[in-house]
N, C-alpha and C. Protein backbone atom coordinates (compact mmCIF):
# COMPACT_ATOMS: atom_id res chain seq x y z
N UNK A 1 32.27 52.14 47.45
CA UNK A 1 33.61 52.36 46.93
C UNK A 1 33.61 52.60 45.42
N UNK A 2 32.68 52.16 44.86
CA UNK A 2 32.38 52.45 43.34
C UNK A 2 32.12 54.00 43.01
N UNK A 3 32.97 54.58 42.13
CA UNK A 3 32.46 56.02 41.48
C UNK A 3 30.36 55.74 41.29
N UNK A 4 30.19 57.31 42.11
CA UNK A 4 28.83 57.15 42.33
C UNK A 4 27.90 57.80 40.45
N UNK A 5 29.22 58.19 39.61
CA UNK A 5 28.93 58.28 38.22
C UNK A 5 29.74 58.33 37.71
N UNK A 6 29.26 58.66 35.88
CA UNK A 6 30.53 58.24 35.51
C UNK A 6 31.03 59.71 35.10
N UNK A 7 31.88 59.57 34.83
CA UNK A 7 33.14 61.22 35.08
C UNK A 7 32.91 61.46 33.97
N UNK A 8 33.17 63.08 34.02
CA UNK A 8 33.38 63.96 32.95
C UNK A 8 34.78 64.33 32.38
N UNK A 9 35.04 63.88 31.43
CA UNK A 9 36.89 63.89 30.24
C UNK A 9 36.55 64.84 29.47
N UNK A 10 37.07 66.12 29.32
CA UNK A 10 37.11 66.96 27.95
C UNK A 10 37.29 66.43 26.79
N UNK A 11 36.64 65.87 25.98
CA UNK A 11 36.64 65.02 24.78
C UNK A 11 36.71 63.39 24.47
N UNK A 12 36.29 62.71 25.94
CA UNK A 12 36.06 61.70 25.84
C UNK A 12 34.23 61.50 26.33
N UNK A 13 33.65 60.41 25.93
CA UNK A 13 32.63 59.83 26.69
C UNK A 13 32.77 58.88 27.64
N UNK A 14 32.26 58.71 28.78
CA UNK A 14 33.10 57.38 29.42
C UNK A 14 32.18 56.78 30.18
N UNK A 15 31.84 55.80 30.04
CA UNK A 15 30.43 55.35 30.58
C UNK A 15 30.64 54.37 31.82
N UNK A 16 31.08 54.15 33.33
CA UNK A 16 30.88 53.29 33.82
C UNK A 16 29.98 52.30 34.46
N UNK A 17 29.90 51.35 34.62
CA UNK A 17 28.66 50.37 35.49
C UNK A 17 29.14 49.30 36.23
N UNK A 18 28.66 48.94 37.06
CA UNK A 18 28.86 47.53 37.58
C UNK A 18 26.88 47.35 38.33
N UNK A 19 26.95 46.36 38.59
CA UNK A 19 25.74 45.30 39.57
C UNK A 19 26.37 44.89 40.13
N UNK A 20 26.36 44.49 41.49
CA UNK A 20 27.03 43.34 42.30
C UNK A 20 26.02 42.32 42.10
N UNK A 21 26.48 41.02 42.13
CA UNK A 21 25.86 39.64 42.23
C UNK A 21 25.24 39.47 43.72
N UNK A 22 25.94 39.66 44.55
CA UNK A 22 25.49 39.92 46.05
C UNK A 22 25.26 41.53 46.69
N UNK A 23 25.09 41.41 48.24
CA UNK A 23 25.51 42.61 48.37
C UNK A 23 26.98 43.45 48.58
N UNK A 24 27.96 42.05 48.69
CA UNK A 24 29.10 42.84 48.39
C UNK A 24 30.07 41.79 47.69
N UNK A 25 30.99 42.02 47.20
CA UNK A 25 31.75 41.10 46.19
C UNK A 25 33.00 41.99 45.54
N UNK A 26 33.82 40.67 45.15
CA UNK A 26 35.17 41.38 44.45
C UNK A 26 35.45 42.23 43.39
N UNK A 27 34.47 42.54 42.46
CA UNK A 27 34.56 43.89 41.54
C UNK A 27 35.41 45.06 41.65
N UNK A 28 36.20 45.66 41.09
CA UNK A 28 36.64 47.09 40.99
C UNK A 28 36.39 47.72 40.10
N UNK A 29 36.08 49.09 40.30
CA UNK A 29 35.40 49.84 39.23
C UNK A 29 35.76 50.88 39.93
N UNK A 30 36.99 51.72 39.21
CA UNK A 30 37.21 53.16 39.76
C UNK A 30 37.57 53.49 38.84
N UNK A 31 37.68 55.25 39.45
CA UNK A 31 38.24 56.13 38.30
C UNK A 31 39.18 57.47 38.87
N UNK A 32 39.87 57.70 38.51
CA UNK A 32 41.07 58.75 39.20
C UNK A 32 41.68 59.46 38.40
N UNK A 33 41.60 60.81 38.91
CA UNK A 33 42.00 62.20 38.31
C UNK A 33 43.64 61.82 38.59
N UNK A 34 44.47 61.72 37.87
CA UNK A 34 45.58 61.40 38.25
C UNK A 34 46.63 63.18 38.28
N UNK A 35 46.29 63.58 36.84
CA UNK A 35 47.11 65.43 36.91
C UNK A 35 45.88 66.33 36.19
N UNK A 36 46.32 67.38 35.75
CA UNK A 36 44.95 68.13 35.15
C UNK A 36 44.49 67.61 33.95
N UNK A 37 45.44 66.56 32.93
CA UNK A 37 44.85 66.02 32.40
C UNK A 37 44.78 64.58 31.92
N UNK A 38 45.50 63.78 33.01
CA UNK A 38 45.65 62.43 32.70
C UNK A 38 44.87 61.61 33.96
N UNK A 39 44.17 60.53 33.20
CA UNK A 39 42.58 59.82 34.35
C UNK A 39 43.06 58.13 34.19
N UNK A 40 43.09 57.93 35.44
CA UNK A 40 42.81 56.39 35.43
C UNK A 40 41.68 55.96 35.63
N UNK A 41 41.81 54.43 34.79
CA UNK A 41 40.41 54.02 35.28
C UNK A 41 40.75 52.68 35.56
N UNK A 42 40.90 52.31 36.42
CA UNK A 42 40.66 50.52 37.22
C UNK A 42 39.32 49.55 36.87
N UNK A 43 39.62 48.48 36.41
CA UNK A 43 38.38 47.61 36.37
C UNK A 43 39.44 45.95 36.36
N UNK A 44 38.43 45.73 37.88
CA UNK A 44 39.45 44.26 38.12
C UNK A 44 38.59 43.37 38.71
N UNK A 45 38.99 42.04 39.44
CA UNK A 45 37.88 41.45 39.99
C UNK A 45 38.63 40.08 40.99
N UNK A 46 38.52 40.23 41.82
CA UNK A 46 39.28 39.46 43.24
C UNK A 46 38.38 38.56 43.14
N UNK A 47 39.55 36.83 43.29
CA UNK A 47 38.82 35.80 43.23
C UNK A 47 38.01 35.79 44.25
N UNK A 48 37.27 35.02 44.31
CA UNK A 48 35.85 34.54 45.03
C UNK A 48 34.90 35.28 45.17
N UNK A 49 34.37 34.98 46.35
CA UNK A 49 33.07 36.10 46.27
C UNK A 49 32.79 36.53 48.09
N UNK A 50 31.82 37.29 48.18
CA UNK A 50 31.70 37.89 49.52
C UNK A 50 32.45 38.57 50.11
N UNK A 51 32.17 38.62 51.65
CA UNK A 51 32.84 39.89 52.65
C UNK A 51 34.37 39.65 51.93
N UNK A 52 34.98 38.67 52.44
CA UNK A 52 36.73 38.24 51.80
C UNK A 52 37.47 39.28 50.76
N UNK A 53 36.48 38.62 49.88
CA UNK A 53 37.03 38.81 48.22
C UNK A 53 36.08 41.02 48.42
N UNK A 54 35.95 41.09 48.79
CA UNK A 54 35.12 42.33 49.13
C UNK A 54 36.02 43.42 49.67
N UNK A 55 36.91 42.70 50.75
CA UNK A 55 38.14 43.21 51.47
C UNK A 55 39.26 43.44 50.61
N UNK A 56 39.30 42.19 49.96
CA UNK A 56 40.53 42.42 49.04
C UNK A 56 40.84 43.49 47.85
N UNK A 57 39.28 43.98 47.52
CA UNK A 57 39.50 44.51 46.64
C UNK A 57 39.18 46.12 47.04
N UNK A 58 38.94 46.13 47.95
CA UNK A 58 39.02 47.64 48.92
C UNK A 58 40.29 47.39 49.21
N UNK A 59 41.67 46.93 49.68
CA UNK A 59 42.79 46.93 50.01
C UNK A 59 43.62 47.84 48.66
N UNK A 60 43.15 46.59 47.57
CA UNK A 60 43.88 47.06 46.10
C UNK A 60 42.83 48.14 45.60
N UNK A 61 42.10 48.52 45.59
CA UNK A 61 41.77 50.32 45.08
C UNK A 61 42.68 50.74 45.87
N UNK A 62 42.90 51.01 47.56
CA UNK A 62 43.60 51.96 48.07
C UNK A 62 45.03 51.85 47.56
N UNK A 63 45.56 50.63 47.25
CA UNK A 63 46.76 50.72 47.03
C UNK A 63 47.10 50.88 45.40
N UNK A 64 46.12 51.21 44.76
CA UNK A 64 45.95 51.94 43.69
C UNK A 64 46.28 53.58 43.63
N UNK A 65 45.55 53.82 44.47
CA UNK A 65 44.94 54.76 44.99
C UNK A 65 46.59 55.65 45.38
N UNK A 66 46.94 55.09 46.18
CA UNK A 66 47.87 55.22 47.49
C UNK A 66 49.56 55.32 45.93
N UNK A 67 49.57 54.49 45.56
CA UNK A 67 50.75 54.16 44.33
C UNK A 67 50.76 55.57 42.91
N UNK A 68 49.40 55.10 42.20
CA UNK A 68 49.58 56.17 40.98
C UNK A 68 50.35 57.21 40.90
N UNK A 69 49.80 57.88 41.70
CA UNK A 69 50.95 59.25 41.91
C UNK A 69 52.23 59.52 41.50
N UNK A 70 53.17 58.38 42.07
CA UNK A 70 54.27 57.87 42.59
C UNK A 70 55.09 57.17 41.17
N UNK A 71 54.30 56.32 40.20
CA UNK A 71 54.70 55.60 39.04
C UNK A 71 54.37 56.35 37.44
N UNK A 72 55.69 57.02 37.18
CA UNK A 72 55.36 57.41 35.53
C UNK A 72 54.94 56.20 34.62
N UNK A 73 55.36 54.81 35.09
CA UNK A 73 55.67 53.76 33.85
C UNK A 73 54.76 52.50 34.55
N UNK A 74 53.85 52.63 33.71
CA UNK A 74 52.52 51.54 34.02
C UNK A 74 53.05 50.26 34.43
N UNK A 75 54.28 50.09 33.75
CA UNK A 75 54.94 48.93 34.06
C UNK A 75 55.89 48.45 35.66
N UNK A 76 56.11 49.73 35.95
CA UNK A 76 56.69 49.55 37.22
C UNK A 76 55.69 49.57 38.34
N UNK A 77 54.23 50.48 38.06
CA UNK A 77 53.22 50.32 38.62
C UNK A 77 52.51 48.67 38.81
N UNK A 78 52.48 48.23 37.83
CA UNK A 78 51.87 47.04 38.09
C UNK A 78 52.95 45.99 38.34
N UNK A 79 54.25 46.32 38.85
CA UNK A 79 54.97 45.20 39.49
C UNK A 79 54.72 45.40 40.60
N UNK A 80 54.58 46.91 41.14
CA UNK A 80 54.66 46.90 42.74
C UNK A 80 53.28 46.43 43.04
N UNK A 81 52.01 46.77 42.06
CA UNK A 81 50.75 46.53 42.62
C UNK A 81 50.67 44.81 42.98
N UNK A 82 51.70 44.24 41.95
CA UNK A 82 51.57 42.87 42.44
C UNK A 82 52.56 42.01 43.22
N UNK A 83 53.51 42.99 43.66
CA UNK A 83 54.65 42.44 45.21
C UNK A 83 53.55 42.68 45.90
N UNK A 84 52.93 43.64 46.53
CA UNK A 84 51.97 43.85 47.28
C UNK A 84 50.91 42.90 47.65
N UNK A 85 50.46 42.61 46.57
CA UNK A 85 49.06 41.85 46.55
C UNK A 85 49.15 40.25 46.51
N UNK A 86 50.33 40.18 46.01
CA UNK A 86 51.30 39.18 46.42
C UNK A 86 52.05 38.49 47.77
N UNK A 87 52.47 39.42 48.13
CA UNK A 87 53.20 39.04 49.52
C UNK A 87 51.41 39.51 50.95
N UNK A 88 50.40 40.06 50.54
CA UNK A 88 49.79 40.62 51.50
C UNK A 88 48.41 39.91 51.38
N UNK A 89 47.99 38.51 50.64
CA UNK A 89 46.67 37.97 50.25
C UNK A 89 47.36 36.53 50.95
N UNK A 90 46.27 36.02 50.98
CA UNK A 90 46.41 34.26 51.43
C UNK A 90 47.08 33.88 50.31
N UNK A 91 47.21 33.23 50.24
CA UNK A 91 47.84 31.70 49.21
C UNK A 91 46.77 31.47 47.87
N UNK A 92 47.36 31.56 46.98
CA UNK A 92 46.10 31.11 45.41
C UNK A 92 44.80 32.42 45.79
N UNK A 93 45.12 33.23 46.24
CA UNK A 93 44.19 34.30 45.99
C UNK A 93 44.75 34.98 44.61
N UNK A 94 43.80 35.96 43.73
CA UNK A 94 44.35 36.48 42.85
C UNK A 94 43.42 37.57 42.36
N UNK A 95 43.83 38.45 41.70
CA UNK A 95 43.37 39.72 41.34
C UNK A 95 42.92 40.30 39.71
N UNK A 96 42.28 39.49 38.70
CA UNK A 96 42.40 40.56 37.36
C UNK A 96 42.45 41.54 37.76
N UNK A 97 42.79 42.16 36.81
CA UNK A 97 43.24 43.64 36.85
C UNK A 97 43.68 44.30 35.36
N UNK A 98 42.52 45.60 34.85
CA UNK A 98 43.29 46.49 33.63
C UNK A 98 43.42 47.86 34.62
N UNK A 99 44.35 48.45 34.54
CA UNK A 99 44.51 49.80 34.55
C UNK A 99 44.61 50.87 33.02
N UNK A 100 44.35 51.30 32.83
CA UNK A 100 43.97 52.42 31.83
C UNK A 100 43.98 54.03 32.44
N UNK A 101 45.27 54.26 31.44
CA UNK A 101 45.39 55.99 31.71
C UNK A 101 44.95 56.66 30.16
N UNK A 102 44.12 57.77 30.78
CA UNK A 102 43.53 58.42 28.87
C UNK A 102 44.12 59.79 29.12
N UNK A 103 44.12 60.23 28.45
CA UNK A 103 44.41 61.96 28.05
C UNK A 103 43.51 63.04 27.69
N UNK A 104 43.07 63.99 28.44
CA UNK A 104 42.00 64.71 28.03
C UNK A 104 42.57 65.46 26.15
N UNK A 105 43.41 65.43 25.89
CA UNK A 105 43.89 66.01 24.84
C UNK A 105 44.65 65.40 23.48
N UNK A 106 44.63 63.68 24.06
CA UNK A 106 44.39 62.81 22.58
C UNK A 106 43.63 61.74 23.22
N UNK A 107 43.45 61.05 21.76
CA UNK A 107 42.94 59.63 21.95
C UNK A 107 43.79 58.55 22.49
N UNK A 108 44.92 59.13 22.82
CA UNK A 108 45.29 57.79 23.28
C UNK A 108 45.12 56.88 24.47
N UNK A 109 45.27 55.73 24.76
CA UNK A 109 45.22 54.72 25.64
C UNK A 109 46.01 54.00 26.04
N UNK A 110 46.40 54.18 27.35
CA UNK A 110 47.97 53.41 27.55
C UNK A 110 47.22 52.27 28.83
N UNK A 111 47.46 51.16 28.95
CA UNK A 111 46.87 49.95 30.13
C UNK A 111 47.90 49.13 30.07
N UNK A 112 47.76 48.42 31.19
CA UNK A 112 48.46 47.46 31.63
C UNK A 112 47.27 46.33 31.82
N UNK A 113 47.48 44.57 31.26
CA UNK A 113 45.93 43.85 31.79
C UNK A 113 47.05 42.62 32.38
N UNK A 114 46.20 42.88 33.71
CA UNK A 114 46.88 41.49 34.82
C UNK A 114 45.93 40.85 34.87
N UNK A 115 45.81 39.84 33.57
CA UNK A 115 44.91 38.24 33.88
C UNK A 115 43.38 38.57 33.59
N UNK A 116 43.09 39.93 33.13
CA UNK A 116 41.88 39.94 33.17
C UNK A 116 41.11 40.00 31.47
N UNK A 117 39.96 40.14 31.35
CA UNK A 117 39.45 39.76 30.30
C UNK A 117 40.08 40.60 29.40
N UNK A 118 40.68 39.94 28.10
CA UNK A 118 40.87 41.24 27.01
C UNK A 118 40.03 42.44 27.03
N UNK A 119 40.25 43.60 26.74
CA UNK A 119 39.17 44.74 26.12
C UNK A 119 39.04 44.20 24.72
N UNK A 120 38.12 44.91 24.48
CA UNK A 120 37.76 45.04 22.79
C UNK A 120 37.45 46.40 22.33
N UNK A 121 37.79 46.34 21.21
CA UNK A 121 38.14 47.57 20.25
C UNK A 121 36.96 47.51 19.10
N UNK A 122 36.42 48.46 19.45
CA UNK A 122 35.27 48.45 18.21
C UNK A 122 35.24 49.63 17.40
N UNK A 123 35.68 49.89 16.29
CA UNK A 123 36.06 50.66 15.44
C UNK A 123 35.66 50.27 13.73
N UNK A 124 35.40 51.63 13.12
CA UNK A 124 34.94 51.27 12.05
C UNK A 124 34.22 50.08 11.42
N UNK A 125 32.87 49.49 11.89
CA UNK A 125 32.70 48.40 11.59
C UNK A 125 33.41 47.45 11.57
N UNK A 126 34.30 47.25 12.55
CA UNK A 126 35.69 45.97 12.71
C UNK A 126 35.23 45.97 14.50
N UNK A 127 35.50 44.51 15.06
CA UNK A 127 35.46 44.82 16.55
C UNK A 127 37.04 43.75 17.02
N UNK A 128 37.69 44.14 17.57
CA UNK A 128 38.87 43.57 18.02
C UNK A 128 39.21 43.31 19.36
N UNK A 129 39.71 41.75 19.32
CA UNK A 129 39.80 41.69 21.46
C UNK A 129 41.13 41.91 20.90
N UNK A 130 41.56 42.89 22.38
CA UNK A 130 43.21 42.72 22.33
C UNK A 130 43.67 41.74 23.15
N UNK A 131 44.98 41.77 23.53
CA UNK A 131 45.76 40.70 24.00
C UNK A 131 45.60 40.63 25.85
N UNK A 132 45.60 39.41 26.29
CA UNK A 132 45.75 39.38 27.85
C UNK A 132 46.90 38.93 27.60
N UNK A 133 48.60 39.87 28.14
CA UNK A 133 49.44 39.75 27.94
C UNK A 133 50.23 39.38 29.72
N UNK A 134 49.64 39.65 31.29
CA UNK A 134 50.41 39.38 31.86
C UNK A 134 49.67 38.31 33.05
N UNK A 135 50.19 37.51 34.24
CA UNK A 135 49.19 37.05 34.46
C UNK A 135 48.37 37.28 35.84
N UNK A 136 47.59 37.28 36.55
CA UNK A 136 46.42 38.07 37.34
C UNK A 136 47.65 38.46 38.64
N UNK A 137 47.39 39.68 39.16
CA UNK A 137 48.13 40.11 40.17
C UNK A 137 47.35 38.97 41.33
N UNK A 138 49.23 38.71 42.00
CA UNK A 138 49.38 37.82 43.27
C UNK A 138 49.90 36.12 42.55
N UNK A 139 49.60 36.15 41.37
CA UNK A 139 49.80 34.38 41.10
C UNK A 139 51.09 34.23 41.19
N UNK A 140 52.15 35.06 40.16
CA UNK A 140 53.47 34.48 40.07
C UNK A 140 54.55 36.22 41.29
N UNK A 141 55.56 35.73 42.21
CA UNK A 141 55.81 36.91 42.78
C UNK A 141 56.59 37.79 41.54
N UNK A 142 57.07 37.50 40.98
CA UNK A 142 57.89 38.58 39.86
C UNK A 142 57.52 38.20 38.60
N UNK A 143 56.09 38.47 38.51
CA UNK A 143 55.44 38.52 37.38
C UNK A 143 56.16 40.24 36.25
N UNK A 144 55.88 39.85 35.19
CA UNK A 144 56.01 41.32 34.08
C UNK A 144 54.83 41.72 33.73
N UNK A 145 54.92 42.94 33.81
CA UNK A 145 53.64 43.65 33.24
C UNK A 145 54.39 44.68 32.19
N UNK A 146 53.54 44.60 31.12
CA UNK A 146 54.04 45.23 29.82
C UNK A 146 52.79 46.18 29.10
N UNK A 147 53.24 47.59 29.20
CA UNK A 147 52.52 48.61 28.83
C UNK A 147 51.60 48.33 27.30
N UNK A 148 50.37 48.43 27.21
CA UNK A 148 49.65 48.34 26.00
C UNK A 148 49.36 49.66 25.35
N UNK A 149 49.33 50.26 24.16
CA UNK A 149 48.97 51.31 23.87
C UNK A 149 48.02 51.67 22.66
N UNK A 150 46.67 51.83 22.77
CA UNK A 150 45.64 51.83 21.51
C UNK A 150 45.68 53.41 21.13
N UNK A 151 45.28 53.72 20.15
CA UNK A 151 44.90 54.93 20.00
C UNK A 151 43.70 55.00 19.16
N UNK A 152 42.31 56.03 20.04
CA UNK A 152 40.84 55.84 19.07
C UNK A 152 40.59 57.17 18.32
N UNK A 153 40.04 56.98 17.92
CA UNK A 153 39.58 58.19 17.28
C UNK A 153 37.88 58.05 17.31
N UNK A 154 37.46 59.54 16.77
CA UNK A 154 35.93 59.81 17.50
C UNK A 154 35.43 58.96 16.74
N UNK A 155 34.21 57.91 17.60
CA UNK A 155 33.17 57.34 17.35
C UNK A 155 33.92 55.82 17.57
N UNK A 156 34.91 55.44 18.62
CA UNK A 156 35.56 54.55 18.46
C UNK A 156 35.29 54.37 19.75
N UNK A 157 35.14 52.41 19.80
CA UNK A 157 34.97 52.30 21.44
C UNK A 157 35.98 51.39 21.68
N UNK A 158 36.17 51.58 23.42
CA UNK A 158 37.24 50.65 23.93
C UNK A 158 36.03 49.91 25.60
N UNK A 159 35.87 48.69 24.84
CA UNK A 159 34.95 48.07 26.18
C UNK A 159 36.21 47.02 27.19
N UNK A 160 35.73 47.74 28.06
CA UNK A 160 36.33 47.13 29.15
C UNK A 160 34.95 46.04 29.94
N UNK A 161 35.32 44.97 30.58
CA UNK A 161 34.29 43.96 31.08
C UNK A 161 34.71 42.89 31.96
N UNK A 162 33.64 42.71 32.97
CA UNK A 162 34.22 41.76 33.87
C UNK A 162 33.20 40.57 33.49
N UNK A 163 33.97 39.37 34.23
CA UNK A 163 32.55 37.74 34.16
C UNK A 163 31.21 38.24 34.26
N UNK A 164 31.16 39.22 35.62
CA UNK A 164 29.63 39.08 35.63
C UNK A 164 28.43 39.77 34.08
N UNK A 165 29.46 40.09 32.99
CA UNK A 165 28.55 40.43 32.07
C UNK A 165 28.60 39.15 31.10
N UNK A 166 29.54 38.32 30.76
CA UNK A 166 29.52 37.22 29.79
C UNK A 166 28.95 36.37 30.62
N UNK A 167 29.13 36.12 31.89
CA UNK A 167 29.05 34.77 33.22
C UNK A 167 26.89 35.25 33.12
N UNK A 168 26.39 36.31 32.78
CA UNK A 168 25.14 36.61 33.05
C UNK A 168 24.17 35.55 32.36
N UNK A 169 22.85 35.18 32.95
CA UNK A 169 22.52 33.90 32.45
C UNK A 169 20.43 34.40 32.05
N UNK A 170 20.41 34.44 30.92
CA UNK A 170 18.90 34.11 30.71
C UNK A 170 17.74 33.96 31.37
N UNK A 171 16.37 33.33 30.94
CA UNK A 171 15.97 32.59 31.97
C UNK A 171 16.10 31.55 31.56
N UNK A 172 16.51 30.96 30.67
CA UNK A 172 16.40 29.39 30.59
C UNK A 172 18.16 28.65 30.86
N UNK A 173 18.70 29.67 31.53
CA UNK A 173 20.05 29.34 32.58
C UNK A 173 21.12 29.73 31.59
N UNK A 174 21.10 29.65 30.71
CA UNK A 174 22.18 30.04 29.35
C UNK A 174 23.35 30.79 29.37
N UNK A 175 24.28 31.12 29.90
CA UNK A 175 25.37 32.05 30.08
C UNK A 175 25.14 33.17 28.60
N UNK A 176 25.34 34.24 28.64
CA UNK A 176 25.42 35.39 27.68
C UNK A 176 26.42 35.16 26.73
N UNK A 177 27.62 34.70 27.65
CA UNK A 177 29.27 34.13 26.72
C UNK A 177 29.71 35.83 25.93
N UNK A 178 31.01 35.43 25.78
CA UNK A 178 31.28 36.18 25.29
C UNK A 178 31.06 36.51 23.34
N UNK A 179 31.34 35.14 23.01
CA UNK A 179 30.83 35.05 21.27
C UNK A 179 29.54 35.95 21.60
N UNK A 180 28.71 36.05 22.20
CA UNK A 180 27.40 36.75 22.11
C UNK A 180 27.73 38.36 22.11
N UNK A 181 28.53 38.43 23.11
CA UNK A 181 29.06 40.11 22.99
C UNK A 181 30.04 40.66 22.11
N UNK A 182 30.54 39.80 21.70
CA UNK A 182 31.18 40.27 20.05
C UNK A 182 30.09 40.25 19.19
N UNK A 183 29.51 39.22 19.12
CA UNK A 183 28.29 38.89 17.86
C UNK A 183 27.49 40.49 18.23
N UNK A 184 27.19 41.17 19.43
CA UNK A 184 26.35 42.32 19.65
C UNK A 184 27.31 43.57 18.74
N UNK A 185 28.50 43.34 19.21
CA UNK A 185 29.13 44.89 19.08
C UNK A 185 29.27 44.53 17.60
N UNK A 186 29.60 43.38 16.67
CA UNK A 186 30.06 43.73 15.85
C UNK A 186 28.42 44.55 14.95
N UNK A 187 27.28 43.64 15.39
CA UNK A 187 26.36 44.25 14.62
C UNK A 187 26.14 45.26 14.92
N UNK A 188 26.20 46.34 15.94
CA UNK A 188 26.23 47.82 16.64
C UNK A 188 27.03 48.23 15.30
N UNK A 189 28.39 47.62 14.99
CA UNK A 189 29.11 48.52 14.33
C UNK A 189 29.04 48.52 13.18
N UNK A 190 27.89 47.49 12.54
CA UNK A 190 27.53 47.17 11.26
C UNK A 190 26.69 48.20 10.51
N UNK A 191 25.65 48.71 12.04
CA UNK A 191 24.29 49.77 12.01
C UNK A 191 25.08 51.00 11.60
N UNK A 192 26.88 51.18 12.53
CA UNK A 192 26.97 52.89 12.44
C UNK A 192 27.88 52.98 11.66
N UNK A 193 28.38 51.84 10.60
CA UNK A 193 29.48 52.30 9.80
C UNK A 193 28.59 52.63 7.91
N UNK A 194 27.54 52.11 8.21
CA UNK A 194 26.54 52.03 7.09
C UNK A 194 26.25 53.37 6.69
């Protein structure tokens, strides 16, 4: 169900990845041609783990999938994505979730983040988490989701990330953490602003 690479944007770079921890698990990682020049990209992660949490998150791509089309306003999109996922999951199940629409013809960045890890903004030798502003689709039924909007310019990154890259552990058992992946990007951006 994962994009088998990562897509080609007329003036963007866009790099996707995932590993599964098992052979199958709650991760989302898509990407969608939405008109000739506006692309979503999904990156979310359904509690638990295995076949379950595996199902759930093949349900919500399709109903990703199945919705976009249909919603000009990210915001009305991610209410219905979470009546849905809401009224249609067990009990205390739940969903992070960023959606991100880009533009082949600016930099801009418009997302919605349900509960899931801030992005970070790494720009000009500065690296910035933004805000987790709503909370994970399915917890509350009439949750708000409120449109975010960055704008980059060339040589500017926007990292998107799930647990399994901070949750990743050493060999001497150590979690990666996230202070470690700021501490990385900011020195990345130390090397290219020099």
């Amino acid at each position: 169900l994962m994009p088998e690479q990562s897509p080609k944007v007329k003036g963007w770079d866009i790099w996707l990845f995932t590993r599964s921890a098992n052979d199958v698990g709650g991760d989302l990682l898509d990407f969608i041609q939405v008109d000739e020049n506006k692309f979503g990209i999904a990156v979310g992660d359904v509690a638990g783990k295995c076949l379950s949490a595996a199902l759930l998150m093949a349900k919500l791509q399709s109903t990703i999938r199945a919705l976009v089309y249909d919603f000009l306003s990210l915001e009305s999109l991610g209410n219905k994505l979470n009546m849905i996922f809401h009224r249609d999951s067990p009990s205390k199940i739940f969903a992070s979730l960023i959606y991100a629409e880009i533009n082949s013809e600016s930099g801009d960045i418009k997302f919605i983040n349900a509960g899931h890890y801030p992005p970070i903004i790494a720009r000009k030798g500065k690296v910035e988490q933004l805000d987790k502003n709503a909370p994970a689709l399915g917890l509350i039924k009439e949750a708000a989701f409120n449109k975010q909007l960055i704008s980059l310019e060339q040589n500017d990154f926007m990292i998107i990330y799930s647990d399994g890259l901070t949750e990743a552990k050493n060999e001497s058992g150590e979690f990666f953490g996230e202070a470690k992946l700021i501490e990385l990007l900011k020195s990345r951006q130390m090397m290219t602003s020099q």
